[in-house]
N, C-alpha and C. Protein backbone atom coordinates (compact mmCIF):
# COMPACT_ATOMS: atom_id res chain seq x y z
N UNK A 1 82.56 107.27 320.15
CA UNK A 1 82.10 108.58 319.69
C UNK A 1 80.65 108.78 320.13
N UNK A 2 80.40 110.11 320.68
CA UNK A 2 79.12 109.96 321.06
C UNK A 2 78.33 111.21 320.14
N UNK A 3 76.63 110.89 320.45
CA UNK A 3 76.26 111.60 319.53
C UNK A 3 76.32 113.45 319.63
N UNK A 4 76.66 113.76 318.79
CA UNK A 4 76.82 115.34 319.28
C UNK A 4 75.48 116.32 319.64
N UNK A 5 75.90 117.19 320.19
CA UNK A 5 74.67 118.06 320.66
C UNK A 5 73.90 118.47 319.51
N UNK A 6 74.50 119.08 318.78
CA UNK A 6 73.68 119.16 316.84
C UNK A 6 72.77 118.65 316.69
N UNK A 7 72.86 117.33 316.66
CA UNK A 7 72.28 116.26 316.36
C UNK A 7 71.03 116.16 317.52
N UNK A 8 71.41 116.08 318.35
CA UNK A 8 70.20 115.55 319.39
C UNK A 8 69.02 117.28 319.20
N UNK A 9 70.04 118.12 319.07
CA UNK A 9 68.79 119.65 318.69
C UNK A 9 67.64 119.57 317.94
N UNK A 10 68.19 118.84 316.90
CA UNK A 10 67.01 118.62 315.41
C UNK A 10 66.59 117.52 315.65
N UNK A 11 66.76 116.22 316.70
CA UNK A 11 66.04 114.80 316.44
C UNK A 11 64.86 114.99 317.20
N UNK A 12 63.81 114.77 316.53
CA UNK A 12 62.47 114.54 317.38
C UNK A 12 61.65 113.01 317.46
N UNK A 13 60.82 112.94 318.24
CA UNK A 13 60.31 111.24 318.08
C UNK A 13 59.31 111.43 316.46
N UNK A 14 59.86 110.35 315.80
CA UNK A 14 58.87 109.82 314.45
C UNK A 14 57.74 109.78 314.69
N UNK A 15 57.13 109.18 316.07
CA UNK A 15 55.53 109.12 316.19
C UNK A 15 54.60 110.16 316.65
N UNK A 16 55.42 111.19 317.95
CA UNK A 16 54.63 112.31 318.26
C UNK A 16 55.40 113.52 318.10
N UNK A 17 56.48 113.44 317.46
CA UNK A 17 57.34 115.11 317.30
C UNK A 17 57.61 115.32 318.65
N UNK A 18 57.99 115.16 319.48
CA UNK A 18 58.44 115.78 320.99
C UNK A 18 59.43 115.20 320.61
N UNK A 19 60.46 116.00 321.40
CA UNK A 19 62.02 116.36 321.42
C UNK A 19 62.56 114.22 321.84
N UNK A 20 63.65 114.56 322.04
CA UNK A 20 64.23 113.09 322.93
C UNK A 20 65.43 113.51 323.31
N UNK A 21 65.78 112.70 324.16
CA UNK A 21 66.79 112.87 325.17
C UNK A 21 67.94 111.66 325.28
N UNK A 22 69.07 111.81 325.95
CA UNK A 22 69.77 111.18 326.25
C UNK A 22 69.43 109.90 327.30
N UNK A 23 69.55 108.95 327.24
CA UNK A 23 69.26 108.51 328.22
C UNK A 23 70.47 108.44 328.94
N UNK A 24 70.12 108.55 330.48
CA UNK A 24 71.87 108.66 331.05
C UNK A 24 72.95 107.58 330.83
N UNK A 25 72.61 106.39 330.31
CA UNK A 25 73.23 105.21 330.15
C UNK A 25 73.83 105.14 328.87
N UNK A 26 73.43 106.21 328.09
CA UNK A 26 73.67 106.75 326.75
C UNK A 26 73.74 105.28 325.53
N UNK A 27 72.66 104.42 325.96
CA UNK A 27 71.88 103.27 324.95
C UNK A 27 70.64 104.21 324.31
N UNK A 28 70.15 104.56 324.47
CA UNK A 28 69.29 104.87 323.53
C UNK A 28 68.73 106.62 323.82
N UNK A 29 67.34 106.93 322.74
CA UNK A 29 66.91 108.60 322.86
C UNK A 29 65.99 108.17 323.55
N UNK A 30 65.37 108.75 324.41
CA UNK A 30 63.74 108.87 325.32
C UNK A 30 63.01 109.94 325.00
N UNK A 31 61.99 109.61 324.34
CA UNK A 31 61.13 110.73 323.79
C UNK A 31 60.35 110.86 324.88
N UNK A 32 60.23 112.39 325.22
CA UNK A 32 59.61 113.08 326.39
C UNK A 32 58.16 113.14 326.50
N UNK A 33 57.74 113.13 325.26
CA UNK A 33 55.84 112.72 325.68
C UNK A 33 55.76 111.27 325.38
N UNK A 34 55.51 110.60 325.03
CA UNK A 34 55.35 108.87 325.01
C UNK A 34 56.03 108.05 324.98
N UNK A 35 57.27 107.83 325.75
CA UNK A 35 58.67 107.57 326.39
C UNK A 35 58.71 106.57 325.92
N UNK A 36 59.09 106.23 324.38
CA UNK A 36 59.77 105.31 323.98
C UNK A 36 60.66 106.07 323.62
N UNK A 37 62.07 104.75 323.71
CA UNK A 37 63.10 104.77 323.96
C UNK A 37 63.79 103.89 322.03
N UNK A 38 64.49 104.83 321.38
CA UNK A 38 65.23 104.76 320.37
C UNK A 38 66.16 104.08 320.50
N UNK A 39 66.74 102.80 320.12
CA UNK A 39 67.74 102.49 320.44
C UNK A 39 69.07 103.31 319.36
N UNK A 40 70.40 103.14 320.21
CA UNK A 40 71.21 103.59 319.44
C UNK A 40 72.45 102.55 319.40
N UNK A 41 72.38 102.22 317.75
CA UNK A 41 73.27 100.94 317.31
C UNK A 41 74.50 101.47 316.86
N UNK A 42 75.89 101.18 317.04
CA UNK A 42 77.25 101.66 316.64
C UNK A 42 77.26 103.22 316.15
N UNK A 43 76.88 104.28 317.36
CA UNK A 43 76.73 105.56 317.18
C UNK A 43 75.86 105.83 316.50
N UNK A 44 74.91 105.48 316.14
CA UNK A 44 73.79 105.85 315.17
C UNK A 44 72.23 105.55 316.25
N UNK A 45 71.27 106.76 316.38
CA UNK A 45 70.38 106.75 316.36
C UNK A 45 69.33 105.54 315.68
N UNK A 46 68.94 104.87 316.11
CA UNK A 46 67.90 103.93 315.12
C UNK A 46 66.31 104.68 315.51
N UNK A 47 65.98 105.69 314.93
CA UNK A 47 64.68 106.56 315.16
C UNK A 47 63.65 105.96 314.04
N UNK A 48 63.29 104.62 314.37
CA UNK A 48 62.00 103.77 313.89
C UNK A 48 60.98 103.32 314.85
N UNK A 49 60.05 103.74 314.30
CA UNK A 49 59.00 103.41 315.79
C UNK A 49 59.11 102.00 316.16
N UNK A 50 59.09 100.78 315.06
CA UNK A 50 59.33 99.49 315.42
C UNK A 50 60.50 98.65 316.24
N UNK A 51 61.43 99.92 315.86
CA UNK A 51 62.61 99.12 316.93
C UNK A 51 62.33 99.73 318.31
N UNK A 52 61.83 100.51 318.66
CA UNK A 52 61.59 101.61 319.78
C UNK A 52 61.12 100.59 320.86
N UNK A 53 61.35 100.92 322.11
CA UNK A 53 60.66 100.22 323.08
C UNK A 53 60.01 101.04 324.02
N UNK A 54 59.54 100.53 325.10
CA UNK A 54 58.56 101.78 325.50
C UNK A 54 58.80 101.79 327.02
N UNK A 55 59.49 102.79 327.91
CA UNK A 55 59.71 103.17 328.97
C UNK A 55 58.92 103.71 329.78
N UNK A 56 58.72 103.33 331.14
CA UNK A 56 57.62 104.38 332.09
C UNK A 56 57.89 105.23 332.45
């Protein structure tokens, strides 16, 4: 099951509020201004800055 469009409308990053995205590999969200990357555990978003990792 993947996450629905709904959902990704209203999720923003916890640390700077900019939107996030799919990543095409559809593992985790990529927040568009300071590109850490959300992981996503058994269909669920994990949107904690500490699990987050950080993409270039």
């Amino acid at each position: 099951m993947a996450i629905s469009q709904e959902l990704l409308d209203i999720l923003v990053c916890p640390l700077c509020k900019a939107k996030v995205h799919l990543k095409s590999d559809q593992t985790g969200l990529k927040c568009e201004k300071c590109h850490r990357v959300y992981p996503i555990k058994d269909d669920i978003p994990v949107m904690l800055v500490d699990e987050a990792s950080v993409e270039a």
